[in-house]
N, C-alpha and C. Protein backbone atom coordinates (compact mmCIF):
# COMPACT_ATOMS: atom_id res chain seq x y z
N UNK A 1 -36.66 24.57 -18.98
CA UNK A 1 -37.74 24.22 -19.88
C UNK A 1 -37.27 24.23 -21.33
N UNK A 2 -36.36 24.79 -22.17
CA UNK A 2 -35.79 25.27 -22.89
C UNK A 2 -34.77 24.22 -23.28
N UNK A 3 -34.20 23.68 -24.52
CA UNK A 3 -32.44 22.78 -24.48
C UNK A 3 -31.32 23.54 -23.96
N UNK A 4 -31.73 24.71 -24.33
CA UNK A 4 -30.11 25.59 -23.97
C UNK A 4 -30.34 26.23 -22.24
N UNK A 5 -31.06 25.78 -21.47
CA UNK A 5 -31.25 25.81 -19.95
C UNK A 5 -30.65 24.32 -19.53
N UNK A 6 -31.11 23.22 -20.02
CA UNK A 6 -30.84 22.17 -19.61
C UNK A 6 -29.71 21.44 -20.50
N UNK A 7 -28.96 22.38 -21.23
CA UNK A 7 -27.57 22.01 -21.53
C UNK A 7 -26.96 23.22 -20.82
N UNK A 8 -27.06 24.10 -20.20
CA UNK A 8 -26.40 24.33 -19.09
C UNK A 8 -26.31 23.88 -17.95
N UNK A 9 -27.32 23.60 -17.65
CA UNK A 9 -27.38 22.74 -16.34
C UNK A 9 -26.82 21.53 -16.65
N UNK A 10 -26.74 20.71 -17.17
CA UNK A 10 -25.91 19.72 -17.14
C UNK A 10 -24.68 19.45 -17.38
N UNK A 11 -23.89 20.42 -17.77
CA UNK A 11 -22.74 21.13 -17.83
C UNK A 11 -22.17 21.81 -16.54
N UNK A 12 -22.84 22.35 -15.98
CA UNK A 12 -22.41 22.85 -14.98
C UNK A 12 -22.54 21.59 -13.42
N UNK A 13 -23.01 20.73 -13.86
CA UNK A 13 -23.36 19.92 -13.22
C UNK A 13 -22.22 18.96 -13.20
N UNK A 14 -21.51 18.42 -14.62
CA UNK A 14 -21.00 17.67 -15.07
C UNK A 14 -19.54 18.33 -14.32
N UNK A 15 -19.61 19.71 -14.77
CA UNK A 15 -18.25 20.56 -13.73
C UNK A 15 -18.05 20.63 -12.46
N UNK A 16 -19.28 20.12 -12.13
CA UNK A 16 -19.21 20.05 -10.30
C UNK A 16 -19.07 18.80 -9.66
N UNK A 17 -19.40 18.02 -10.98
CA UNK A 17 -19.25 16.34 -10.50
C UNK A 17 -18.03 15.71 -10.87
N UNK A 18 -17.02 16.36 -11.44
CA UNK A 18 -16.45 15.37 -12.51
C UNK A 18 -15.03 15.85 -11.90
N UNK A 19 -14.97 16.28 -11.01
CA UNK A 19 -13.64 16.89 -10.04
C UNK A 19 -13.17 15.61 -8.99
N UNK A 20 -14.49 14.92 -8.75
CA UNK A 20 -14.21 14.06 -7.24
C UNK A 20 -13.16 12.57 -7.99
N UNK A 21 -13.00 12.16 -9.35
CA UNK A 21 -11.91 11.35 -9.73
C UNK A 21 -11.22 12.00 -9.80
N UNK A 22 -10.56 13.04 -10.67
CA UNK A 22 -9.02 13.12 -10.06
C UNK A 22 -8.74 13.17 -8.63
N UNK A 23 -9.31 14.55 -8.13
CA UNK A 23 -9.18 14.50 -6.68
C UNK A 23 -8.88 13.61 -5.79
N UNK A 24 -9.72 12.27 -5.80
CA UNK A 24 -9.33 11.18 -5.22
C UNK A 24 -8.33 10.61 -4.84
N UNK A 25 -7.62 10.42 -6.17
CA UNK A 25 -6.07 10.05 -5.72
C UNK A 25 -5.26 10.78 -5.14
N UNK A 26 -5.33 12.22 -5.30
CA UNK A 26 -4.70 13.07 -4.55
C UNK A 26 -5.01 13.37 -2.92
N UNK A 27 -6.29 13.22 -2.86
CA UNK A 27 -6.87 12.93 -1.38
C UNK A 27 -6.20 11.66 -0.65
N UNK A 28 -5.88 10.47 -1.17
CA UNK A 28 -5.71 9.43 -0.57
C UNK A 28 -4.45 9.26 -0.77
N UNK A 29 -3.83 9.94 -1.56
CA UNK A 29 -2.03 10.12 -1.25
C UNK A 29 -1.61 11.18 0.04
N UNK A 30 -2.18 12.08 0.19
CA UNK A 30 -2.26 13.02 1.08
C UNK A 30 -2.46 12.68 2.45
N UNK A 31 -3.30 11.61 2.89
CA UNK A 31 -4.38 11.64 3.93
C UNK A 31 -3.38 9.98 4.10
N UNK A 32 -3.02 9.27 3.30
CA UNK A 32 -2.60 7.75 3.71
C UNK A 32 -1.28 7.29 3.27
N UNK A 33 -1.02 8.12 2.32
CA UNK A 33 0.55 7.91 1.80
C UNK A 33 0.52 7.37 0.79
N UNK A 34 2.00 7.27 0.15
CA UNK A 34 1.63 6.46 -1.15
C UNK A 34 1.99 4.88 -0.65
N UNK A 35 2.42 4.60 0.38
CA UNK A 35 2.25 3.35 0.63
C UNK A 35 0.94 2.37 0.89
N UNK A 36 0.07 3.07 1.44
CA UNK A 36 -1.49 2.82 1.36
C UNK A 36 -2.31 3.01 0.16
N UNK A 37 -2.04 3.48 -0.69
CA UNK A 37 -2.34 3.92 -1.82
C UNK A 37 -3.84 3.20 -2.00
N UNK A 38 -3.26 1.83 -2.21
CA UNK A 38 -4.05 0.37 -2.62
C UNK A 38 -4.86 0.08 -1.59
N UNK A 39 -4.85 0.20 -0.43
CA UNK A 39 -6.12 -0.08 0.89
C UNK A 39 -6.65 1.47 0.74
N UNK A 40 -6.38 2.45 0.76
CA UNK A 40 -7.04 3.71 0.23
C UNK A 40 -8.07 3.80 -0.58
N UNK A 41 -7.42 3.37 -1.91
CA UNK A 41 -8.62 2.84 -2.91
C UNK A 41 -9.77 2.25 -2.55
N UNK A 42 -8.77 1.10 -2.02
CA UNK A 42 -10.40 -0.12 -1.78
C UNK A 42 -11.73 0.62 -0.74
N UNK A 43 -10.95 1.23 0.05
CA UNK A 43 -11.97 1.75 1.26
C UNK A 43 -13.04 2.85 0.60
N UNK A 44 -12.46 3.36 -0.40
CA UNK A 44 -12.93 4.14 -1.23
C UNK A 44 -13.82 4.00 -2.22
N UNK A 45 -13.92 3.17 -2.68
CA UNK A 45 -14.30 2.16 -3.31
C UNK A 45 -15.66 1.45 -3.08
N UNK A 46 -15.49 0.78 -1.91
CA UNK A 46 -16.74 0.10 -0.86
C UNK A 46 -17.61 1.26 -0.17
N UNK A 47 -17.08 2.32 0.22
CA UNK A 47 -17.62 3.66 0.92
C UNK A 47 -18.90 3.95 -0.69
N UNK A 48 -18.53 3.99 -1.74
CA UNK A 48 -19.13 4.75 -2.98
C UNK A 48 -20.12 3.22 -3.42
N UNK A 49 -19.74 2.06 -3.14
CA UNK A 49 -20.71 0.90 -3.54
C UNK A 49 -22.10 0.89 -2.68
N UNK A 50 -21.20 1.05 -1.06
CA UNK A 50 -22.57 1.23 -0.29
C UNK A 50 -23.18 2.23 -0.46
N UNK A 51 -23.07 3.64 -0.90
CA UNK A 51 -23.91 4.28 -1.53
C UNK A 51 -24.53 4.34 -2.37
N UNK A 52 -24.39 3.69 -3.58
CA UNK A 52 -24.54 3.79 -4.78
C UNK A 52 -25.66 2.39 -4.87
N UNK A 53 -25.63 1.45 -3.66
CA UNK A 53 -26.63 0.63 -3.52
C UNK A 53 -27.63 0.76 -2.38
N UNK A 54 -27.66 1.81 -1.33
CA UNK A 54 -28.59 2.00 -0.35
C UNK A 54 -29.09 3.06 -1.01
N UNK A 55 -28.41 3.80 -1.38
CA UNK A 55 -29.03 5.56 -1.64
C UNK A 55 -30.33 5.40 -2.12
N UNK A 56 -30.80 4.71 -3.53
CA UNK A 56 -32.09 4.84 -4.20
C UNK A 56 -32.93 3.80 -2.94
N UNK A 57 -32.56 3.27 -2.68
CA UNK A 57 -33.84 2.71 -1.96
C UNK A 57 -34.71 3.57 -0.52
N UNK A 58 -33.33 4.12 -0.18
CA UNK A 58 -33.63 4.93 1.21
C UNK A 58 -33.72 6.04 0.63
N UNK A 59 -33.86 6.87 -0.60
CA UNK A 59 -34.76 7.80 -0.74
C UNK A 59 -36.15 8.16 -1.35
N UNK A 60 -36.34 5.90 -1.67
CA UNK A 60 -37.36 5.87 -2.41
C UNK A 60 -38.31 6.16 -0.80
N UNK A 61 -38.00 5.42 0.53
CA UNK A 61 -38.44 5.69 1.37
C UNK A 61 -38.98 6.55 1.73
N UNK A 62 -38.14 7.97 1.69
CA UNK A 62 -38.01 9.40 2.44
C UNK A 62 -39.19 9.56 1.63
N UNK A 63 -38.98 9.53 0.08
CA UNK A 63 -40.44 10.41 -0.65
C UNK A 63 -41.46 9.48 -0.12
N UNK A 64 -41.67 8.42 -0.36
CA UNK A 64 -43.05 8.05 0.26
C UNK A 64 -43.48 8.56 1.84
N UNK A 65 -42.44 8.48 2.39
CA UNK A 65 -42.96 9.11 3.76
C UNK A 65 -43.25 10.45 3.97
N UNK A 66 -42.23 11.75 3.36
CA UNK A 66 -42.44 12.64 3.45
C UNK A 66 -42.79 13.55 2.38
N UNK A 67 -42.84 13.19 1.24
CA UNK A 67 -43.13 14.00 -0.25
C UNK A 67 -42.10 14.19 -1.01
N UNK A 68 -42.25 14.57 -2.33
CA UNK A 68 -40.86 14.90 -2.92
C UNK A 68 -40.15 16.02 -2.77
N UNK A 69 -40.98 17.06 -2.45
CA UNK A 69 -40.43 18.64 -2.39
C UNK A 69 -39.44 18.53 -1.22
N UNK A 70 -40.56 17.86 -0.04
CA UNK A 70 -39.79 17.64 1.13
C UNK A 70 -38.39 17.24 1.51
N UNK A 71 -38.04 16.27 0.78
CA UNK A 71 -36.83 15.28 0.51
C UNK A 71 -35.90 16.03 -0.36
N UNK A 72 -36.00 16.87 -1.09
CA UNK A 72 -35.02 17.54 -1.76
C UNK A 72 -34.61 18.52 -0.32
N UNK A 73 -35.27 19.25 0.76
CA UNK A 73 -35.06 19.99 0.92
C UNK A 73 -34.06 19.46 2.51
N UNK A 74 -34.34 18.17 2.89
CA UNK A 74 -33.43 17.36 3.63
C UNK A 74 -32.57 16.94 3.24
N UNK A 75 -32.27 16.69 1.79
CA UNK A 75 -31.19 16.36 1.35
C UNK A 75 -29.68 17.47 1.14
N UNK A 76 -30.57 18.63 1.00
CA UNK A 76 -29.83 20.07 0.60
C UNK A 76 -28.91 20.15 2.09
N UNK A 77 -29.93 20.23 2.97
CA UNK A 77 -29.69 19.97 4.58
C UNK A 77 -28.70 19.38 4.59
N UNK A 78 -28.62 17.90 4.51
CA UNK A 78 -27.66 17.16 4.53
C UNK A 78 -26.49 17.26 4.10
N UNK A 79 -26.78 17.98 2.38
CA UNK A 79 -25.33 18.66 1.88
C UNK A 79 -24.30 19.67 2.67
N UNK A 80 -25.23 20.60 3.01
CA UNK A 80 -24.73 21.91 3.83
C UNK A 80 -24.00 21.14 4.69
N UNK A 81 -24.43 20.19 5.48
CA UNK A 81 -23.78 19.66 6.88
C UNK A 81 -22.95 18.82 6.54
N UNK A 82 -22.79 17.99 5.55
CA UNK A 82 -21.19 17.50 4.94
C UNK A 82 -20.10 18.27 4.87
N UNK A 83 -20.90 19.06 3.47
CA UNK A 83 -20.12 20.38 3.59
C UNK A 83 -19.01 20.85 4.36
N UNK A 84 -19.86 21.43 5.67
CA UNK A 84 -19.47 21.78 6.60
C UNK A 84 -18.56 21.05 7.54
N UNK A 85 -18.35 20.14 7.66
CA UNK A 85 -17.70 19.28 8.49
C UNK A 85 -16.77 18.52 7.48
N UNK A 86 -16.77 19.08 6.09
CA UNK A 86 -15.09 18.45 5.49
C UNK A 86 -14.54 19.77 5.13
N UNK A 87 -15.22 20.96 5.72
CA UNK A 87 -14.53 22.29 6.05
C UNK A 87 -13.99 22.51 7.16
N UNK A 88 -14.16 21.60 8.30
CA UNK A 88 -13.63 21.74 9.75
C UNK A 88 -12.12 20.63 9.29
């Protein structure tokens, strides 16, 4: 409610988000080689477009169907279980 709550939070936010570019390349050198490097990317690439173009619509869905509180709390769900399975 406060600026100095929500300039932490977005900071800490910005620290939790802002890891997955470097990372990337190091993930897809690791996992495909540096000879794949370039089909690595791209797959990478298209994986984050189709999200970045279904996501708002299919959660404009979820809230109309199930509420907003609701949908945060399937989504959290959903995190945990990513999570979890790029921990296996």
């Amino acid at each position: 409610s406060t600026y100095l709550e929500q300039l932490v939070c977005s900071g800490l936010f910005g620290l939790y988000t802002g890891s997955l570019v470097p990372l990337s390349s190091l993930i897809t050198i690791e996992l495909l080689g540096i000879g794949e490097l370039g089909l690595g990317f791209g797959f990478l690439s298209m994986a984050q477009g189709i999200g970045y173009l279904a996501g708002p619509p299919l959660l404009g869905v979820v809230i109309q169907g199930i509420g907003y509180e609701a949908s945060f709390v399937i989504i959290g769900i959903i995190f945990v279980c990513a999570s979890t399975l790029a921990m296996v």
